[in-house]
C-alpha atoms as a PDB file:
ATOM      1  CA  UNK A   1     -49.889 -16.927 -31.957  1.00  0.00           C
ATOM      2  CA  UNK A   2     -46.562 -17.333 -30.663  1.00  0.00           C
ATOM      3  CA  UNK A   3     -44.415 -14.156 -29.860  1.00  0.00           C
ATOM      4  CA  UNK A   4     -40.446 -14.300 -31.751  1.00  0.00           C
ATOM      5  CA  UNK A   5     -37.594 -14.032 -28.976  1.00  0.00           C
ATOM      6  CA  UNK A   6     -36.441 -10.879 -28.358  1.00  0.00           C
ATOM      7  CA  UNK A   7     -32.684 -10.843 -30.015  1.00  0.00           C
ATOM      8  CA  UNK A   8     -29.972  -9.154 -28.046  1.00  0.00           C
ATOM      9  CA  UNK A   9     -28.109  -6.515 -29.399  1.00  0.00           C
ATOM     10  CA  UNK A  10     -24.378  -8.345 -29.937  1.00  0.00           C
ATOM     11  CA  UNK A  11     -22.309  -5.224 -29.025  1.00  0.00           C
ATOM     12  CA  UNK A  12     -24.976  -5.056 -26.135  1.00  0.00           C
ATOM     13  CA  UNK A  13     -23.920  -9.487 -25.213  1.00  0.00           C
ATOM     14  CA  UNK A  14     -20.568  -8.626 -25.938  1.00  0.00           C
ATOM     15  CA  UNK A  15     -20.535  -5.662 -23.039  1.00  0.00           C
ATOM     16  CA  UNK A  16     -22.287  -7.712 -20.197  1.00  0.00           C
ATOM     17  CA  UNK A  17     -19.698 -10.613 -21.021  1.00  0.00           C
ATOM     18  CA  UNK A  18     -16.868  -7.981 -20.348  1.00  0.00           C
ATOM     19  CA  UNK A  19     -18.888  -6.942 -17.085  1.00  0.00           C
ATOM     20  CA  UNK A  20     -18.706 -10.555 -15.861  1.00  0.00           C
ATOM     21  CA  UNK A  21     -15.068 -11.282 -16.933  1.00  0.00           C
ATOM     22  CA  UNK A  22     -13.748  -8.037 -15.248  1.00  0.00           C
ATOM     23  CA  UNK A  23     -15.617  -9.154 -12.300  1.00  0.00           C
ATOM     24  CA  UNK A  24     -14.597 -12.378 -12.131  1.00  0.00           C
ATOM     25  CA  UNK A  25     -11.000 -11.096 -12.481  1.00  0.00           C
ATOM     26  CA  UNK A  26     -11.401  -8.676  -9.751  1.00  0.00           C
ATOM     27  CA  UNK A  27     -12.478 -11.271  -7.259  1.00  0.00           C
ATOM     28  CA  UNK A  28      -9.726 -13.567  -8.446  1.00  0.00           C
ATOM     29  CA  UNK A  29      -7.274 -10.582  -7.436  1.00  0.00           C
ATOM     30  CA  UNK A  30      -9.179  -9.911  -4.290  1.00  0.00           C
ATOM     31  CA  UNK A  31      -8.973 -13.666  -3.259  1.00  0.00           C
ATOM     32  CA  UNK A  32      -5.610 -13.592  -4.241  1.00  0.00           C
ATOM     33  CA  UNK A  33      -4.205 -11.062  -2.492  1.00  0.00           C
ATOM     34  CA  UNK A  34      -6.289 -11.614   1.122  1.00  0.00           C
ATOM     35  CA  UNK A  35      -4.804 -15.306   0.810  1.00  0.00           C
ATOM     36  CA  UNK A  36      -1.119 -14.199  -0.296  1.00  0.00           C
ATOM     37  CA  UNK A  37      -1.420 -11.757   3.008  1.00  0.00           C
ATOM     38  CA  UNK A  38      -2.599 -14.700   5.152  1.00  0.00           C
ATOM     39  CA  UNK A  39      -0.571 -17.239   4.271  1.00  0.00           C
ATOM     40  CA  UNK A  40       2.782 -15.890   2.082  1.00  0.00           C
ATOM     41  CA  UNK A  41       3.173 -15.809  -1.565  1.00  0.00           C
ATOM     42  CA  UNK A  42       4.628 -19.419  -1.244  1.00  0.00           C
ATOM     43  CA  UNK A  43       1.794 -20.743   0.676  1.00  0.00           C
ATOM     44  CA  UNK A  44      -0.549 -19.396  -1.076  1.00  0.00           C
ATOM     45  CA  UNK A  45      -3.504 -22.204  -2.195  1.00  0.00           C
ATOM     46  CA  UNK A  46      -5.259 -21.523  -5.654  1.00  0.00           C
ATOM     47  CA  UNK A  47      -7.974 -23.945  -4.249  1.00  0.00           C
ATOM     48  CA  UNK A  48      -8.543 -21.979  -1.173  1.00  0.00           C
ATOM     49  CA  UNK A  49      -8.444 -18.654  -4.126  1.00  0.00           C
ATOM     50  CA  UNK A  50     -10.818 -20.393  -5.616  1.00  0.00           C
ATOM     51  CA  UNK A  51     -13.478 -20.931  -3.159  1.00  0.00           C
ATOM     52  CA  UNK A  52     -13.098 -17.143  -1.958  1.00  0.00           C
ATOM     53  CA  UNK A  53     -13.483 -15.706  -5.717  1.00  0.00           C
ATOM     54  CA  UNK A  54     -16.025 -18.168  -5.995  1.00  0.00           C
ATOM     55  CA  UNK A  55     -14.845 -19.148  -9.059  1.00  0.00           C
ATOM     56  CA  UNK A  56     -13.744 -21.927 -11.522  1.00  0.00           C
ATOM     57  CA  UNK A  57     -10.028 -22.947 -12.974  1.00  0.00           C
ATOM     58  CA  UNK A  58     -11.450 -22.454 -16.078  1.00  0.00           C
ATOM     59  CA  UNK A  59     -12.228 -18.626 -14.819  1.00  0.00           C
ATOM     60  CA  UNK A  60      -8.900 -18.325 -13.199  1.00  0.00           C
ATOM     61  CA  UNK A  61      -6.821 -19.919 -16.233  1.00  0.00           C
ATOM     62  CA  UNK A  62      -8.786 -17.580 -18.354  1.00  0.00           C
ATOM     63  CA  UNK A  63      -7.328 -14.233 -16.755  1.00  0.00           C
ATOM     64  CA  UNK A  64      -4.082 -15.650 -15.716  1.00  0.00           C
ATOM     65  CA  UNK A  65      -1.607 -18.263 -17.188  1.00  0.00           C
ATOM     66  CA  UNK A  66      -0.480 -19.369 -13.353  1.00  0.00           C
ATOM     67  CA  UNK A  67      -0.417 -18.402  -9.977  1.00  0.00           C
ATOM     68  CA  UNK A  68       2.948 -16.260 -10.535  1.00  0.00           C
ATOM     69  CA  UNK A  69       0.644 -14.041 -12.950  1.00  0.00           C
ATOM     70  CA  UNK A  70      -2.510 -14.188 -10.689  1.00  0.00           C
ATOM     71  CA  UNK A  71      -0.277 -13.423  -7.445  1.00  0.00           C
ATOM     72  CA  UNK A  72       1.872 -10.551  -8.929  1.00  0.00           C
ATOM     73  CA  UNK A  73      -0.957  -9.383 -10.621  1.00  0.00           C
ATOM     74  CA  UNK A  74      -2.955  -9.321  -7.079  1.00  0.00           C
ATOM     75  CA  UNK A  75      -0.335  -7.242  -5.252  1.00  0.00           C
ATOM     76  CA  UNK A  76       0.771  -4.822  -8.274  1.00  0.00           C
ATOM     77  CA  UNK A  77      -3.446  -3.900  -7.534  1.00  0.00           C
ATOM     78  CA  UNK A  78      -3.309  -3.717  -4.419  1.00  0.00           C
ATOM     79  CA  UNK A  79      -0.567  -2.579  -3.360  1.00  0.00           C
ATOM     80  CA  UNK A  80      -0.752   0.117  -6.134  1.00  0.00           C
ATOM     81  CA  UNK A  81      -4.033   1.511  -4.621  1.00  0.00           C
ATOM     82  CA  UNK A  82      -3.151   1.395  -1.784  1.00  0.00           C
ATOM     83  CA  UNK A  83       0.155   3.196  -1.691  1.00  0.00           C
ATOM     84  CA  UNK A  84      -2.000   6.476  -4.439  1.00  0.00           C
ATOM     85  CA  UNK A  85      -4.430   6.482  -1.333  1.00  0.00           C
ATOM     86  CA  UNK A  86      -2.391   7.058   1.252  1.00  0.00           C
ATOM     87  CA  UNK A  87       0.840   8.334   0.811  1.00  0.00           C
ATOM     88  CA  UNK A  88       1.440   9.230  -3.274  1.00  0.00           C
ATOM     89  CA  UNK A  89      -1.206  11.516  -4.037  1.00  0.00           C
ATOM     90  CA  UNK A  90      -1.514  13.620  -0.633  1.00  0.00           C
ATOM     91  CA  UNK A  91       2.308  14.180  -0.674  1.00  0.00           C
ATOM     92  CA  UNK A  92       1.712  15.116  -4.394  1.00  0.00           C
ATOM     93  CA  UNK A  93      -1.367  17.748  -3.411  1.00  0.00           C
ATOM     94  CA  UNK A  94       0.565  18.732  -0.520  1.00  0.00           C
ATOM     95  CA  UNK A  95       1.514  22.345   0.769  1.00  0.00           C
ATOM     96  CA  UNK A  96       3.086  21.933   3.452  1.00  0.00           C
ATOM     97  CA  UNK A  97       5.026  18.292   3.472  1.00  0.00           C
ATOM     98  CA  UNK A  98       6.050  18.030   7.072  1.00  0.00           C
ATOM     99  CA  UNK A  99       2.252  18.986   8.103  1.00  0.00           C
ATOM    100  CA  UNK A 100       1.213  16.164   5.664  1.00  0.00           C
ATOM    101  CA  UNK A 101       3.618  13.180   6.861  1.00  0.00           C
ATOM    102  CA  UNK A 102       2.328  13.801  10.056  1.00  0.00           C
ATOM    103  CA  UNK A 103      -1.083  13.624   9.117  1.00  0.00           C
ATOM    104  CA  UNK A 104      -0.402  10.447   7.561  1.00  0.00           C
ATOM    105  CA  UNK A 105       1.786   9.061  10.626  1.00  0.00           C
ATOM    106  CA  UNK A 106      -1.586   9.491  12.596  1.00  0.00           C
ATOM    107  CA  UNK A 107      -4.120   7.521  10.603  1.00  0.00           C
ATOM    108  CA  UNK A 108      -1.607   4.751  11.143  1.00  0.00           C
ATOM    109  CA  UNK A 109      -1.768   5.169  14.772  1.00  0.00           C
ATOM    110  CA  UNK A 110      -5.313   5.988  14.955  1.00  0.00           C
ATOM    111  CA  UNK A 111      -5.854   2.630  12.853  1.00  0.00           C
ATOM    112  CA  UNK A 112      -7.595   4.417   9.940  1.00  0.00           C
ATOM    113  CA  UNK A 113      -4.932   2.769   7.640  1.00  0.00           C
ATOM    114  CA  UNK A 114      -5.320  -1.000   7.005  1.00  0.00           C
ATOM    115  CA  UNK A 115      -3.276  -2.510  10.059  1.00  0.00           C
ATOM    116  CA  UNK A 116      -3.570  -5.844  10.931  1.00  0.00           C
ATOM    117  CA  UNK A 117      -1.208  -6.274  13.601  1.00  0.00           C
ATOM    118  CA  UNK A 118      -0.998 -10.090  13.465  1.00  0.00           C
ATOM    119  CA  UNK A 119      -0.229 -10.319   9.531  1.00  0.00           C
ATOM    120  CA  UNK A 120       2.027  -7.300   9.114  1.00  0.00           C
ATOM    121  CA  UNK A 121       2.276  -5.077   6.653  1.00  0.00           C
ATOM    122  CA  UNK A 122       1.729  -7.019   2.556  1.00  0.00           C
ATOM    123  CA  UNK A 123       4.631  -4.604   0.908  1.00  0.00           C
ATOM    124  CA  UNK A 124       7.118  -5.468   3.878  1.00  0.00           C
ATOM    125  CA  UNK A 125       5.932  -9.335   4.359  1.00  0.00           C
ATOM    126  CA  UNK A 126       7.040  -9.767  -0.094  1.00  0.00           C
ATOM    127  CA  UNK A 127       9.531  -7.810   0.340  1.00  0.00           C
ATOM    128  CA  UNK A 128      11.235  -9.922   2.697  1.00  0.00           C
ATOM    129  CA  UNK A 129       9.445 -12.786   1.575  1.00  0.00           C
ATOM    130  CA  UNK A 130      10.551 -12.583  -2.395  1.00  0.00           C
ATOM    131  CA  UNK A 131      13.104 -10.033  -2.959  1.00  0.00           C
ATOM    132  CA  UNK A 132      15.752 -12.907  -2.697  1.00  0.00           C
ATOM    133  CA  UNK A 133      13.599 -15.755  -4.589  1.00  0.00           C
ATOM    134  CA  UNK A 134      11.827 -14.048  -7.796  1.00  0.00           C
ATOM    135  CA  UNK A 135      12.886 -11.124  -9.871  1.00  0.00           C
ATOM    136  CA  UNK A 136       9.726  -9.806 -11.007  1.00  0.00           C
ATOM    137  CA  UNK A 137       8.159  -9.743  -7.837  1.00  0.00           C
ATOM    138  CA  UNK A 138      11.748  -7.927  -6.226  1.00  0.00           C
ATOM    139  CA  UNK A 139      11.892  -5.726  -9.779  1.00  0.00           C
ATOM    140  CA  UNK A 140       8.362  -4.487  -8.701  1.00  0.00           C
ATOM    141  CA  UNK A 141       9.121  -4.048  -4.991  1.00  0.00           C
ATOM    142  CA  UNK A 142      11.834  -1.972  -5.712  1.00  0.00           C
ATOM    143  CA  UNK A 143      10.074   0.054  -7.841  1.00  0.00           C
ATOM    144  CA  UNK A 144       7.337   0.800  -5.055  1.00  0.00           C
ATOM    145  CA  UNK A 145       9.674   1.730  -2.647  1.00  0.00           C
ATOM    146  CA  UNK A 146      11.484   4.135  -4.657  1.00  0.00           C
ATOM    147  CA  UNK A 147       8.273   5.750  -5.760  1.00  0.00           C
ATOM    148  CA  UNK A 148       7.307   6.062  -2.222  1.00  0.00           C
ATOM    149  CA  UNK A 149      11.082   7.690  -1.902  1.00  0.00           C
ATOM    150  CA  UNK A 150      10.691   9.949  -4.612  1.00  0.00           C
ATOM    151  CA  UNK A 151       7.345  11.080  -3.573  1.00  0.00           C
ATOM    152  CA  UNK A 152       8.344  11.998  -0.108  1.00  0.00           C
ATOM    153  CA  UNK A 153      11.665  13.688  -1.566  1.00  0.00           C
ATOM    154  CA  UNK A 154       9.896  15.419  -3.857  1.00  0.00           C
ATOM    155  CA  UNK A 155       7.237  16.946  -1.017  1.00  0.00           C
ATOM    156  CA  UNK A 156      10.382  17.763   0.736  1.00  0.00           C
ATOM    157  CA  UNK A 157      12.198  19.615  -1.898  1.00  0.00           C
ATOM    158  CA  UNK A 158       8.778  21.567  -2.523  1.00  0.00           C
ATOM    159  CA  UNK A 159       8.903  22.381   0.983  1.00  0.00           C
ATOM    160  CA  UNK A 160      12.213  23.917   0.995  1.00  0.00           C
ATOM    161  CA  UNK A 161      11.719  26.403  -2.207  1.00  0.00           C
ATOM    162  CA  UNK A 162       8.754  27.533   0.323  1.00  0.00           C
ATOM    163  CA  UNK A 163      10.386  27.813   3.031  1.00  0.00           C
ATOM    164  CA  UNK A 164       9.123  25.593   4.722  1.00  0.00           C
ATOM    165  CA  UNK A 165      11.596  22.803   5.172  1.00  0.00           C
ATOM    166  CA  UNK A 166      15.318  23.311   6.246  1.00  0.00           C
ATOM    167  CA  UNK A 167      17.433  23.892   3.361  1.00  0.00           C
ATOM    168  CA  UNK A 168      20.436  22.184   5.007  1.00  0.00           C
ATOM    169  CA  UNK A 169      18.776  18.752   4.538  1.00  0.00           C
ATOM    170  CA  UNK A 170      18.879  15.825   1.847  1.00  0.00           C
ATOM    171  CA  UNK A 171      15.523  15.490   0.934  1.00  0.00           C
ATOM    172  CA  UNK A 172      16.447  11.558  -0.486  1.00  0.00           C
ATOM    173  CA  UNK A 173      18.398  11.055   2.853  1.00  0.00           C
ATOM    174  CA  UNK A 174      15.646  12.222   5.208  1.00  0.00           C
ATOM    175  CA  UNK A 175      13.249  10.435   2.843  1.00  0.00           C
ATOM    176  CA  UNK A 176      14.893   7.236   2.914  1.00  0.00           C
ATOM    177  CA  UNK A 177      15.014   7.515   6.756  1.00  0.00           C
ATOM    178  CA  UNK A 178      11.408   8.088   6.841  1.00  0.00           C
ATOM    179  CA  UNK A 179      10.555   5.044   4.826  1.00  0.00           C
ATOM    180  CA  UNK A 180      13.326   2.829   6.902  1.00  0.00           C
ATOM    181  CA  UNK A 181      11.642   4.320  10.716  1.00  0.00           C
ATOM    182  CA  UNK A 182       7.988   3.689   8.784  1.00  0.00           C
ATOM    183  CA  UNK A 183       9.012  -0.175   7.861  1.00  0.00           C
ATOM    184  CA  UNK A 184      11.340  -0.729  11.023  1.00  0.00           C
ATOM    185  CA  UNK A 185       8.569   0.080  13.508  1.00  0.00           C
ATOM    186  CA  UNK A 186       5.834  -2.053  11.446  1.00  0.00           C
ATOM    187  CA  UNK A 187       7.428  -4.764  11.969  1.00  0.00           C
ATOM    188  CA  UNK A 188       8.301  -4.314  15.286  1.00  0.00           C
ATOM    189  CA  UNK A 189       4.909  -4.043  15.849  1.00  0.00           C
ATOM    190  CA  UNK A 190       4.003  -7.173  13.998  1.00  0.00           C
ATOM    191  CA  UNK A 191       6.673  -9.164  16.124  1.00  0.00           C
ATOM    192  CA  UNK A 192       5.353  -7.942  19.199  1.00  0.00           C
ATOM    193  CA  UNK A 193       1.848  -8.707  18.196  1.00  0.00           C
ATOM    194  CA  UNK A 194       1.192  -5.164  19.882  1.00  0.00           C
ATOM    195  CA  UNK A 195       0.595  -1.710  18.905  1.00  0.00           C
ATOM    196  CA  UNK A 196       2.044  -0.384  22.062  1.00  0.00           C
ATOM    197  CA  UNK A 197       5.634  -0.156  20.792  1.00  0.00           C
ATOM    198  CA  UNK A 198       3.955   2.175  17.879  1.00  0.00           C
ATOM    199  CA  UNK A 199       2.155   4.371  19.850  1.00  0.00           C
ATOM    200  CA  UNK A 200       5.224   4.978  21.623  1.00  0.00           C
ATOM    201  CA  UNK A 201       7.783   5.726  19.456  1.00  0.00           C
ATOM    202  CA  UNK A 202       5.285   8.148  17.298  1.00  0.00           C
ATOM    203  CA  UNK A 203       6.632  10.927  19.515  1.00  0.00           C
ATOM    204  CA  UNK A 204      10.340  10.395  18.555  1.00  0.00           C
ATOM    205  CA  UNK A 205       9.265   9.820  15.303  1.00  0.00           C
ATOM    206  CA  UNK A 206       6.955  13.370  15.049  1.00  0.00           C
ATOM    207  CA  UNK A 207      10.006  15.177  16.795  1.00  0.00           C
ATOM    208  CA  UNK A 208      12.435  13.969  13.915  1.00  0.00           C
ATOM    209  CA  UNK A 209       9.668  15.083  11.444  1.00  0.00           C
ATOM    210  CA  UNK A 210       9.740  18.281  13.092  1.00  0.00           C
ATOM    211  CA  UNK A 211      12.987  19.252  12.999  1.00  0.00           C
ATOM    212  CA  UNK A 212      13.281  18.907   9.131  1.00  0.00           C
ATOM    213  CA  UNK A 213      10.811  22.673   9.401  1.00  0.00           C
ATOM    214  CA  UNK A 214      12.381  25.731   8.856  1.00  0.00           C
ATOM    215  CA  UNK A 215      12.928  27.972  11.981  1.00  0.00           C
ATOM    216  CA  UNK A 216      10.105  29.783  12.824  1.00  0.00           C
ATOM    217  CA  UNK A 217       7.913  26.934  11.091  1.00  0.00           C
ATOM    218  CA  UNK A 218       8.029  24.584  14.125  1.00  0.00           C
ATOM    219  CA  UNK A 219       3.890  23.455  15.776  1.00  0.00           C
ATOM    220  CA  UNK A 220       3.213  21.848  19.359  1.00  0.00           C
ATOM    221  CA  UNK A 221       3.952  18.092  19.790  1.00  0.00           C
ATOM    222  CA  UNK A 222       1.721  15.088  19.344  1.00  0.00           C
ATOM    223  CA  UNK A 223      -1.939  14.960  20.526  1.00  0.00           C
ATOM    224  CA  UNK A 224      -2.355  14.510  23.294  1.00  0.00           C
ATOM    225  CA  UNK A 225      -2.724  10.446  24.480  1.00  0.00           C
ATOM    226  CA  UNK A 226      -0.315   9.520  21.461  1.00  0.00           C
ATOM    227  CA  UNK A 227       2.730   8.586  23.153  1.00  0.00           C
ATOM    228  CA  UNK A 228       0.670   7.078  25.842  1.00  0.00           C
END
């Protein structure tokens, strides 16, 4: 006597099929991105995608018209994340702003922050890369940046209704100079193939950061080793 097959449930197909394709898309924007950050949008190989996703043209074509889609696609993820991580949402929970930059300023030099001095940083690389060439990829730069403004603006206006930060300030101005020393000294760093030069100038930078608290608001200088 010969058993029937069991039949699977279609809702029940129909999930596991959106299992694979999201996974299958999330490799594609994996392999996307670590070859974008390699190589440079523009030298970017959807063969060499490919073989790191592990997957098919037929997958690829599937999620994503072309490379422009899969590309901007893989750093509007990436990026995205990793900007929330690391300097959106702990400005956002923040109390104290100044205390919070800081904080942030040393998981970059203790390396806890993705740093790869030889590449650079991906959101400065397009920037420089693309802003001139393609306007989606320069609309969405943009629009990072002046989240990343806002958010540290934002902190710092928080910070001055507590009396914390000096009212005497522009909290865009300081922002924007926080963003500019951030960038500037990246890709110093990435031209000198060296961390060195950002070890060293953490100290100016923390004693700028420190002088935007109110009096009376001021703590000791960088741990100790930073600047050395």
């Amino acid at each position: 006597m010969t058993q029937t097959p069991k039949t699977i449930p279609a809702e029940k197909s129909e999930d596991a099929r959106q299992i694979r394709g999201e996974r299958t898309r999330q490799a594609l924007l994996e392999a996307a991105f670590d070859e974008i950050h390699q190589h440079g949008y523009r030298s970017a190989s959807l063969n060499d995608i490919l073989k790191a996703a592990g997957c098919t043209k037929g997958s690829l074509y599937h999620h994503f018209p072309d490379k422009h889609a899969l590309g901007l696609a893989a750093i509007v993820d990436n990026i995205d994340r990793f900007m929330a991580t690391n300097w959106l949402t702990p400005l956002a929970d923040s109390n104290n702003p100044i205390s919070t930059l800081l904080d942030i300023l040393q998981r970059h030099v203790d390396g806890d922050v993705l740093c790869d001095v030889r590449l650079g940083c991906p959101l400065q690389n397009l920037s420089q890369e693309m802003s001139g060439l393609d306007e989606d990829f320069r609309t969405y730069l943009n629009g990072i940046h002046e989240q990343w403004r806002t958010a540290i603006a934002d902190a710092l206006r928080k910070g001055q209704n507590a009396g914390q930060v000096r009212k005497d300030i522009s909290a865009e101005a300081a922002a924007t100079m926080i963003i500019a020393t951030h960038q500037g000294t990246v890709g110093l760093i990435k031209t000198a193939q060296s961390t060195d030069i950002g070890t060293s100038s953490f100290e100016a930078f923390y004693q700028y950061l420190n002088s935007l608290r109110a009096t009376g608001n001021c703590t000791p200088g960088p741990k100790e080793g930073l600047a050395s």
